[in-house]
Protein backbone atom coordinates (compact mmCIF):
# COMPACT_ATOMS: atom_id res chain seq x y z
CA UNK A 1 -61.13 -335.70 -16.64
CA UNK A 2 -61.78 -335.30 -13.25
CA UNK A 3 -62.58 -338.74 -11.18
CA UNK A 4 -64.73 -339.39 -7.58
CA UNK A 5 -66.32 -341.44 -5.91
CA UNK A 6 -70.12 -341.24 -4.51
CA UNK A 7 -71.38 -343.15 -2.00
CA UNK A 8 -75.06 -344.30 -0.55
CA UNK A 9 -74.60 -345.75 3.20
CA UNK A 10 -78.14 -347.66 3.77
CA UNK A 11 -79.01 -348.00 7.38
CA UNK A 12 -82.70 -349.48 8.31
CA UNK A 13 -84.25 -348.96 4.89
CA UNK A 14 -82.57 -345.00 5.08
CA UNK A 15 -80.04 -343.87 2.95
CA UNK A 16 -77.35 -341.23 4.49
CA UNK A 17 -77.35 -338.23 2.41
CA UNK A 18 -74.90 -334.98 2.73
CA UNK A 19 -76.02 -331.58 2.83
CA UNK A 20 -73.55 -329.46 1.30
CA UNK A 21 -73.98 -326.06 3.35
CA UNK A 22 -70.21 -325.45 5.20
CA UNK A 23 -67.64 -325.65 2.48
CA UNK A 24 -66.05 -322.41 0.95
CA UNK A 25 -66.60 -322.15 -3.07
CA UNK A 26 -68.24 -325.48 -2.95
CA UNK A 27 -70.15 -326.15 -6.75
CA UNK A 28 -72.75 -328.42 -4.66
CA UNK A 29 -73.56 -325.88 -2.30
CA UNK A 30 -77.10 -325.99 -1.46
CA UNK A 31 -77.16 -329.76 -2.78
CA UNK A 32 -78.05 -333.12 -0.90
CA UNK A 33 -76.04 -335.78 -2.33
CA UNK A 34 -74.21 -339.04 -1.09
CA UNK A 35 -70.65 -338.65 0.63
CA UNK A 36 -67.76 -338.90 -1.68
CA UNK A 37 -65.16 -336.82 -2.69
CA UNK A 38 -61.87 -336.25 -5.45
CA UNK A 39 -59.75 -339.68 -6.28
CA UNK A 40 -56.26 -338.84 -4.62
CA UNK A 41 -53.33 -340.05 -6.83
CA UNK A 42 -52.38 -343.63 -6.59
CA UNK A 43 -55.77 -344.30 -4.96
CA UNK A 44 -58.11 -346.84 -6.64
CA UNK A 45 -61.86 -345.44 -6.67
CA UNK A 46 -62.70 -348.64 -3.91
CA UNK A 47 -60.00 -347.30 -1.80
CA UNK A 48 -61.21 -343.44 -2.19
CA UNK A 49 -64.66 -344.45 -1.33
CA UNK A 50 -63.89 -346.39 1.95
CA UNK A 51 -61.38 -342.80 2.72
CA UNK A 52 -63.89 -339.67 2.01
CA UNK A 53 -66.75 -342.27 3.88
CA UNK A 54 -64.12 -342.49 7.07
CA UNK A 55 -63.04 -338.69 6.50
CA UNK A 56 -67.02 -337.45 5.90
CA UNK A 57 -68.58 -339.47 8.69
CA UNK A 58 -66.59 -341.38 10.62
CA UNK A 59 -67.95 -344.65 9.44
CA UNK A 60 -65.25 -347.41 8.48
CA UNK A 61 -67.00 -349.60 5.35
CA UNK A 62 -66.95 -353.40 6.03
CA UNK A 63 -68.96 -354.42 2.56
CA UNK A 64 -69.66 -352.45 -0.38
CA UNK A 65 -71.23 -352.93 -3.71
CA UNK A 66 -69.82 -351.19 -7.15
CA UNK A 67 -73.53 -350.08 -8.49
CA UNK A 68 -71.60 -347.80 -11.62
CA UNK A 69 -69.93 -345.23 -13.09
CA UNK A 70 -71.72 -341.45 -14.36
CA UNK A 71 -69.66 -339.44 -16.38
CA UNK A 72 -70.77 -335.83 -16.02
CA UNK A 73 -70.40 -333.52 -18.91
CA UNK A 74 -71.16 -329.42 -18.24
CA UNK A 75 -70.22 -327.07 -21.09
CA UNK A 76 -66.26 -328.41 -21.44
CA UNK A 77 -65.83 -329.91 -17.76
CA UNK A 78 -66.09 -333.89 -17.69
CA UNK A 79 -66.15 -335.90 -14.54
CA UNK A 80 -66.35 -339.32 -13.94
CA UNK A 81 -67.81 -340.41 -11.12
CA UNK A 82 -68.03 -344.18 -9.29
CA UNK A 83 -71.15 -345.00 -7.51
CA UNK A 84 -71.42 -347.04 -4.78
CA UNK A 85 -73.93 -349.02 -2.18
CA UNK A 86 -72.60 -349.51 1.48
CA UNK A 87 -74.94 -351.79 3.84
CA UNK A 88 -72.29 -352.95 6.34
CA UNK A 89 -70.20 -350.56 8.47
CA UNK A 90 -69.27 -350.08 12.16
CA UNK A 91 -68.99 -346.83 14.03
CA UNK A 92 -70.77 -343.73 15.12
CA UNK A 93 -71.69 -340.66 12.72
CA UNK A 94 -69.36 -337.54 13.45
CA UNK A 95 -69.95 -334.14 12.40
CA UNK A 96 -68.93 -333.63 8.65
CA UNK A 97 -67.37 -330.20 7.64
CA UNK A 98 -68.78 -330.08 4.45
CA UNK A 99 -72.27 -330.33 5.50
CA UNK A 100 -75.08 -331.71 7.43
CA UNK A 101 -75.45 -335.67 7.70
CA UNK A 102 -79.07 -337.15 7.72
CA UNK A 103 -80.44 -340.19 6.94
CA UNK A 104 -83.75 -340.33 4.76
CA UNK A 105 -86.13 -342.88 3.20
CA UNK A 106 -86.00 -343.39 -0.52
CA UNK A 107 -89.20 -341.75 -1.09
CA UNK A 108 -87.78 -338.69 0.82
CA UNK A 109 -84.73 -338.25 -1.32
CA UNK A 110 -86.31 -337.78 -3.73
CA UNK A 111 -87.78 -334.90 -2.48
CA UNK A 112 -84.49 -333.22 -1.26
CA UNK A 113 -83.01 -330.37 -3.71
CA UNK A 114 -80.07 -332.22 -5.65
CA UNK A 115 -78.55 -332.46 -9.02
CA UNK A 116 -81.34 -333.08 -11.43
CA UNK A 117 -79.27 -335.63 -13.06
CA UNK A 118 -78.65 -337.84 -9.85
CA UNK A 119 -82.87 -338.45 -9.79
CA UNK A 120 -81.46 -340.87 -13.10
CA UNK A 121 -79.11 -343.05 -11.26
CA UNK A 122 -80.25 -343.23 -8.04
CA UNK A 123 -83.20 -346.10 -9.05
CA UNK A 124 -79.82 -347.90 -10.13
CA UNK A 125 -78.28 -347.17 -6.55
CA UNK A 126 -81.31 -348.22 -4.63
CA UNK A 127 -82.64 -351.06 -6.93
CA UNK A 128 -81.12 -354.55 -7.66
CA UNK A 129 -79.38 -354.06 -10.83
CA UNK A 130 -75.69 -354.95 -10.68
CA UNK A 131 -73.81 -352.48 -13.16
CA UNK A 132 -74.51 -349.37 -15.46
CA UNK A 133 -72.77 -346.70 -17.16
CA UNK A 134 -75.10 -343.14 -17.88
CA UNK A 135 -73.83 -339.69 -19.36
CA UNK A 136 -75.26 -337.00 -17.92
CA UNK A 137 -75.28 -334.11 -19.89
CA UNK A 138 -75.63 -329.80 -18.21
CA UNK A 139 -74.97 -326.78 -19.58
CA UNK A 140 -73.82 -323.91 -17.01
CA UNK A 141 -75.04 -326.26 -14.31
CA UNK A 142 -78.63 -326.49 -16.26
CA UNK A 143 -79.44 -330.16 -17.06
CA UNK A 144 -80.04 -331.02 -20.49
CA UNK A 145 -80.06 -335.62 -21.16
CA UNK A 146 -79.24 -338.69 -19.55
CA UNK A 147 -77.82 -341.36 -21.65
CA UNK A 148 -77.57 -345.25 -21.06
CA UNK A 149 -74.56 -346.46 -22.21
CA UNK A 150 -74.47 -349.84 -20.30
């Protein structure tokens, strides 16, 4: 099973969000998400996070919050993914070469073409809840269910 990290950097009640429009073969293409990225071997998912957010934006994380993990499940691929909340950082944005950086209010996220399945864990990522687990369930890239396990 593939593992990654995802990441939601808040800034003045705005959440940075990635637009995936600049990477070759990328299966987000087209996609806002949060920055993130592939768990390197040997790296722990806290340690991958605080890399792709350096790598992505330039940011360096000072405090983060775990919010969960997502497992993704689309015909056989699984991926688990760990979610995270950033609120402290120093540094200045840099250009990302996987997409287009751009900070939005909640209300406009939701409003931004993304993974259906992310509309089900982002309330978790925004909101005051400490820890959950979901399953989220696509076929050829179609979602299908989202199931709480924790």
């Amino acid at each position: 099973m593939d593992e990654t990290v995802l990441c939601y950097i808040k800034k003045d009640n705005r959440y940075l969000m990635l637009y995936r429009n600049k990477k070759a073969n990328d299966p987000n293409a087209g996609k806002w998400m949060g920055v993130g990225g592939h768990i390197e071997k040997g790296e722990t998912p806290d340690e991958a996070m605080k890399r792709e957010i350096k790598e992505e934006t330039g940011l360096s994380v000072k405090s983060y919050i775990f919010k969960g993990i997502a497992t993704f499940v689309n015909n056989a691929y699984k991926e688990r993914m760990y979610l995270y909340r950033v609120e402290c950082f120093d540094g200045d944005l840099i250009e990302c070469n996987e997409g287009e950086l751009k900070f939005f209010t909640i209300d406009e996220i939701y409003n931004l073409n993304m993974w259906e399945g992310d509309r089900f864990f982002l309330p978790y990522i925004f909101g005051d809840e400490e820890y959950f687990e979901i399953l989220l369930y696509y076929e050829n890239d179609k979602y299908i269910k989202t199931e709480r396990i924790k």
